[in-house]
Protein backbone atom coordinates (compact mmCIF):
# COMPACT_ATOMS: atom_id res chain seq x y z
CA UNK A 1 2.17 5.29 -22.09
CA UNK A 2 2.15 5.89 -25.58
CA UNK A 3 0.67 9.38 -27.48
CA UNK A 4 -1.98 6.57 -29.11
CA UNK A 5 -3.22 5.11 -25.79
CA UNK A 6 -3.10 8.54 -24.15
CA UNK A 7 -5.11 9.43 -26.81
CA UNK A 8 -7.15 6.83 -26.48
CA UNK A 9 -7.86 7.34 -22.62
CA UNK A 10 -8.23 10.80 -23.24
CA UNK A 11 -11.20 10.06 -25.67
CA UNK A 12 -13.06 7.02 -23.18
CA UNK A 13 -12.99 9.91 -20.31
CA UNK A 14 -14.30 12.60 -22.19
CA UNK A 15 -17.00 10.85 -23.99
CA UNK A 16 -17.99 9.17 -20.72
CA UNK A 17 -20.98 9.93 -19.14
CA UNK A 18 -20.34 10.78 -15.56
CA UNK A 19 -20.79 7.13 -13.55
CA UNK A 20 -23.05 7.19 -10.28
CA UNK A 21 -21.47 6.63 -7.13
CA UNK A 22 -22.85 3.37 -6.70
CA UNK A 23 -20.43 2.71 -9.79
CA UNK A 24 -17.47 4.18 -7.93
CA UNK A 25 -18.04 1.77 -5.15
CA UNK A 26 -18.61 -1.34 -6.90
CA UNK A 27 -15.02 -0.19 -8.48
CA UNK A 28 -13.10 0.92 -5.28
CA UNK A 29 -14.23 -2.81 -3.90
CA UNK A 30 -12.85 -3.94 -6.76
CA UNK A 31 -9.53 -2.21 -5.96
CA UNK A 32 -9.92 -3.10 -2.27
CA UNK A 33 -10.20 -6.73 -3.35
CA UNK A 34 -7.15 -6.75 -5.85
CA UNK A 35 -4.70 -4.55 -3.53
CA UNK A 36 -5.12 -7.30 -0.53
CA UNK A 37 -4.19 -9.81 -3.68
CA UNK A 38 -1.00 -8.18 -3.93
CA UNK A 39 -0.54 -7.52 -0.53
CA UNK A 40 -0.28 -11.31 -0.25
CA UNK A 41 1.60 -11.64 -3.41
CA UNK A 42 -1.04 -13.66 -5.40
CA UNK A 43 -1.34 -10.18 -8.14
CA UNK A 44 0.22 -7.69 -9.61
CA UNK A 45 0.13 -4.58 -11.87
CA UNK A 46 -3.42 -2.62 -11.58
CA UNK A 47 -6.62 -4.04 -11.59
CA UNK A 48 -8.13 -5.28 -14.48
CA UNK A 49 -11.41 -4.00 -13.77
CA UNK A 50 -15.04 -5.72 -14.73
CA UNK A 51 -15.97 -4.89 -18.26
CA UNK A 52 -18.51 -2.61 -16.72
CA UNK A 53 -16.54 -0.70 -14.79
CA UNK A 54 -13.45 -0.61 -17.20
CA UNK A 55 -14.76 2.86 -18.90
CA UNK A 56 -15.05 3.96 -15.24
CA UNK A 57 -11.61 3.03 -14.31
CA UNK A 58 -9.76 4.45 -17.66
CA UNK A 59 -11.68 7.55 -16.81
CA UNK A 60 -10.42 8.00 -13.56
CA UNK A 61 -6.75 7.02 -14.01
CA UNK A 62 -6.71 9.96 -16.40
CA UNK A 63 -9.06 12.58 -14.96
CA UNK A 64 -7.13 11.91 -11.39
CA UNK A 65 -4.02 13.58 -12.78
CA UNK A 66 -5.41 16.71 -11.68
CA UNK A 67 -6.57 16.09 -8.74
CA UNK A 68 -4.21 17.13 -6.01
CA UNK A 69 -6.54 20.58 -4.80
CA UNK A 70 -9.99 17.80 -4.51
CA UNK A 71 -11.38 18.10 -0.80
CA UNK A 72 -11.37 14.40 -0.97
CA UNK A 73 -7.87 13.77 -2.06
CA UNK A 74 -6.49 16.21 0.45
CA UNK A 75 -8.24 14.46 3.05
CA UNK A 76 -7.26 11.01 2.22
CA UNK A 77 -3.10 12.46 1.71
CA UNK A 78 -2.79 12.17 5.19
CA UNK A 79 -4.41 8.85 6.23
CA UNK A 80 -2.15 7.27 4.02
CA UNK A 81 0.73 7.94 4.93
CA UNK A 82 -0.60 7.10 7.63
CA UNK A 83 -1.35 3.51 7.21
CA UNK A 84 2.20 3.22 5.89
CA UNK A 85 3.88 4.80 8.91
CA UNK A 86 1.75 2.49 11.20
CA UNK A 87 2.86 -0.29 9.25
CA UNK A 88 6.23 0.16 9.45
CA UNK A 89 6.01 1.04 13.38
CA UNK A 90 4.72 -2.70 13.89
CA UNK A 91 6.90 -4.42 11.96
CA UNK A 92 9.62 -2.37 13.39
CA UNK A 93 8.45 -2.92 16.89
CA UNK A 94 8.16 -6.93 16.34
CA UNK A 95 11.49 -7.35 14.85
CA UNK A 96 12.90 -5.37 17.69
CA UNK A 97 11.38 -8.08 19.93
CA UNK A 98 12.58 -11.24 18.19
CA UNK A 99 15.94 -9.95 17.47
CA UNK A 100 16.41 -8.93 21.11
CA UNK A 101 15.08 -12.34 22.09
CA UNK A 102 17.57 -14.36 19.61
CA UNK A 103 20.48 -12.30 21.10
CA UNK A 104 19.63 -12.72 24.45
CA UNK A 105 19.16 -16.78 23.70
CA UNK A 106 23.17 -16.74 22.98
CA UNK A 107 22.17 -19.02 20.25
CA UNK A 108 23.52 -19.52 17.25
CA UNK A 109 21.07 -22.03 15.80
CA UNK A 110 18.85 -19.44 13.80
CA UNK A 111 15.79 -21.62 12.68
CA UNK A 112 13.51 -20.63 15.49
CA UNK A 113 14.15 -17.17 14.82
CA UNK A 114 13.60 -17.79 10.84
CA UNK A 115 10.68 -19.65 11.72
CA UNK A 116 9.16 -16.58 14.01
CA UNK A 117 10.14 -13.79 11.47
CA UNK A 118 7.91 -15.81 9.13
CA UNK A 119 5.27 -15.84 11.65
CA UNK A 120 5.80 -12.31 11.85
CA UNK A 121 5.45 -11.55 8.33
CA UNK A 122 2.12 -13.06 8.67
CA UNK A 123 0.46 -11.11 11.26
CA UNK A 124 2.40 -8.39 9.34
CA UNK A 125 -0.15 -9.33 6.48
CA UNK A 126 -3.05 -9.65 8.19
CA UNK A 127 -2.47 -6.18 9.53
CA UNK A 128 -2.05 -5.09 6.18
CA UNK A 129 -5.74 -6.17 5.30
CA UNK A 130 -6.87 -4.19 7.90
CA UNK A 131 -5.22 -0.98 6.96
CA UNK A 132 -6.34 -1.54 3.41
CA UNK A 133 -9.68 -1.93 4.92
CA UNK A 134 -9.59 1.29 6.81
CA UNK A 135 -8.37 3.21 3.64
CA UNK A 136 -10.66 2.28 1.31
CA UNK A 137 -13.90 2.66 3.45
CA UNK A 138 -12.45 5.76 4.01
CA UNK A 139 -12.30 6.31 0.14
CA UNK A 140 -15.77 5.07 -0.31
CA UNK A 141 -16.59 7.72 2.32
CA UNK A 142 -15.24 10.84 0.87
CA UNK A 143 -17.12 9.80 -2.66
CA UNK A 144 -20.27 9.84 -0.29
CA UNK A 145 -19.45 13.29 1.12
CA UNK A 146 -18.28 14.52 -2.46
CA UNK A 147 -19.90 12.87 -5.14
CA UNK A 148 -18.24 14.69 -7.78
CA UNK A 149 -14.60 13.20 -6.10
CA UNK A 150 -15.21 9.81 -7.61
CA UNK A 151 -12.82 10.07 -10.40
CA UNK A 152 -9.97 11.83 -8.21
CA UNK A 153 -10.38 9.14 -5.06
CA UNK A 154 -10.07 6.25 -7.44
CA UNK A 155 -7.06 7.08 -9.12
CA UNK A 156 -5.73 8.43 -5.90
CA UNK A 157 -6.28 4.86 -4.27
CA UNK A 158 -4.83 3.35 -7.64
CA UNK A 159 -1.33 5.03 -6.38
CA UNK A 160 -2.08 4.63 -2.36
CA UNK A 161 -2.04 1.07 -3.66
CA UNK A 162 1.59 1.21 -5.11
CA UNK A 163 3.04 2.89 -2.54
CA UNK A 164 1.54 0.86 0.63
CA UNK A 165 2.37 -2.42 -1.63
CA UNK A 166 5.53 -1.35 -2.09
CA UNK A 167 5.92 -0.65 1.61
CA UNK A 168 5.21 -4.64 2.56
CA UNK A 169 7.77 -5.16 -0.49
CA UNK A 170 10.70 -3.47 1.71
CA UNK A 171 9.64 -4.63 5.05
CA UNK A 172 9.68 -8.18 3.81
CA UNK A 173 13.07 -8.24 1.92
CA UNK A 174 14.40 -6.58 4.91
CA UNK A 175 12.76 -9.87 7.33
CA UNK A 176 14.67 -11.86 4.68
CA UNK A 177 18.15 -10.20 5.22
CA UNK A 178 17.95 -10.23 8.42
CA UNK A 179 17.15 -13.77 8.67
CA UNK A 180 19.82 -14.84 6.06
CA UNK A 181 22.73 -12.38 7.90
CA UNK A 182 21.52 -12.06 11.78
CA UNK A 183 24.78 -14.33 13.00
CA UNK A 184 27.06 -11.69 10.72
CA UNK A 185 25.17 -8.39 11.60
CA UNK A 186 24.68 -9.22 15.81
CA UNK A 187 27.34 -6.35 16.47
CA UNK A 188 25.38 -3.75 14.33
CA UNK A 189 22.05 -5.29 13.75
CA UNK A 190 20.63 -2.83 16.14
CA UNK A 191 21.76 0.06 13.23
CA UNK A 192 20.59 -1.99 10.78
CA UNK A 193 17.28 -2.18 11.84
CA UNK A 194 16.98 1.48 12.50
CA UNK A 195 18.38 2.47 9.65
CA UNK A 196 16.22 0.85 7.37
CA UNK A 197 13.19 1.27 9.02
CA UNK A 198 13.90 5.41 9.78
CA UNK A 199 14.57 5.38 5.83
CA UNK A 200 11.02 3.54 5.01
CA UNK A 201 9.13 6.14 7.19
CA UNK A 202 11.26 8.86 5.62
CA UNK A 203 10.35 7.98 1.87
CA UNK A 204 6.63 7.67 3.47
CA UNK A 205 6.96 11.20 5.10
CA UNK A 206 7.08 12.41 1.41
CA UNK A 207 4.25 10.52 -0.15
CA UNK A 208 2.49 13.42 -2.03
CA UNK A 209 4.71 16.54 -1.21
């Protein structure tokens, strides 16, 4: 960001008048809405946020900055790595399953198993709604517990939202590899899989630290 719009966000959050949390709701369903968008891969970047709220939302990206000691954020650190760790767990646990099914098949016709990693990649998404459900009514929660937390929990869901998406980004180029490479990889596929997934929960393990 440039010294200008820095300066600029600097001036819309100090001359803001503090929003009520009713405000901070309406916003963090906003988010809620827009990070299941990109979940799916129909959006990207951050929210563009109603006109009404946009004040609210500038505000909080840059008040947030400074917000690692709120009661709120502390309590939301570990719920999300949670929800990424849980992700990862299923998706590991259902590849397991159709790879170990595919090698025990002796085939070497891979369309089925394709066809049920794509399947899997779908319930993978629907279980991604409801972890980005759980976080952000926890979110919504905490502001109701700590009014004066608004600003902090929305700009720490603005980067629980980057990280989780970029979870379901690894998790489904790894589906793809595997499908493209599983006649190639049969001998160490098993490593493979392991590998990659002990490295997602890894880079999880240090959200925040």
């Amino acid at each position: 960001m440039s010294k200008a719009a820095k300066s600029e966000v600097k001036s819309v959050a100090a001359a803001a008048v503090a929003p009520s949390k009713g405000a901070y709701v309406e916003l963090l369903n906003e988010m809620r809405t827009h990070a299941k968008q990109r979940s799916a891969g129909s959006a990207r970047g951050v929210l563009m946020a109603s006109p009404h709220l946009q004040q609210i939302h500038l505000r909080s990206l840059y008040v947030s900055t400074n917000s690692s000691n709120d009661p709120a954020v502390r309590y939301l650190e570990p719920k999300a790595r949670e929800a990424g760790e849980g992700q990862a767990d299923q998706s590991e646990t259902e590849l397991t399953k159709a790879t170990e099914a595919f090698e025990n098949s002796g085939s070497t016709d891979t369309s089925d198993y394709k066809k049920k990693l794509e399947e899997l990649r779908k319930r993978d998404q629907e279980a991604a709604n409801k972890r980005i459900d759980k976080m952000y009514d926890e979110a919504i929660a905490q502001i109701d517990k700590f009014p004066q937390s608004g600003d902090a929990v929305v700009g720490f869901m603005e980067t629980f939202g980057g990280l989780f998406n970029a979870v379901l980004d690894k998790i489904t180029d790894f589906f793809v590899e595997v499908g493209k490479n599983i006649l190639n990889w049969l001998k160490n596929v098993w490593e493979k899989i392991t590998s990659t997934f002990n490295s997602v929960v890894s880079w999880i393990t240090g959200w925040f630290s």
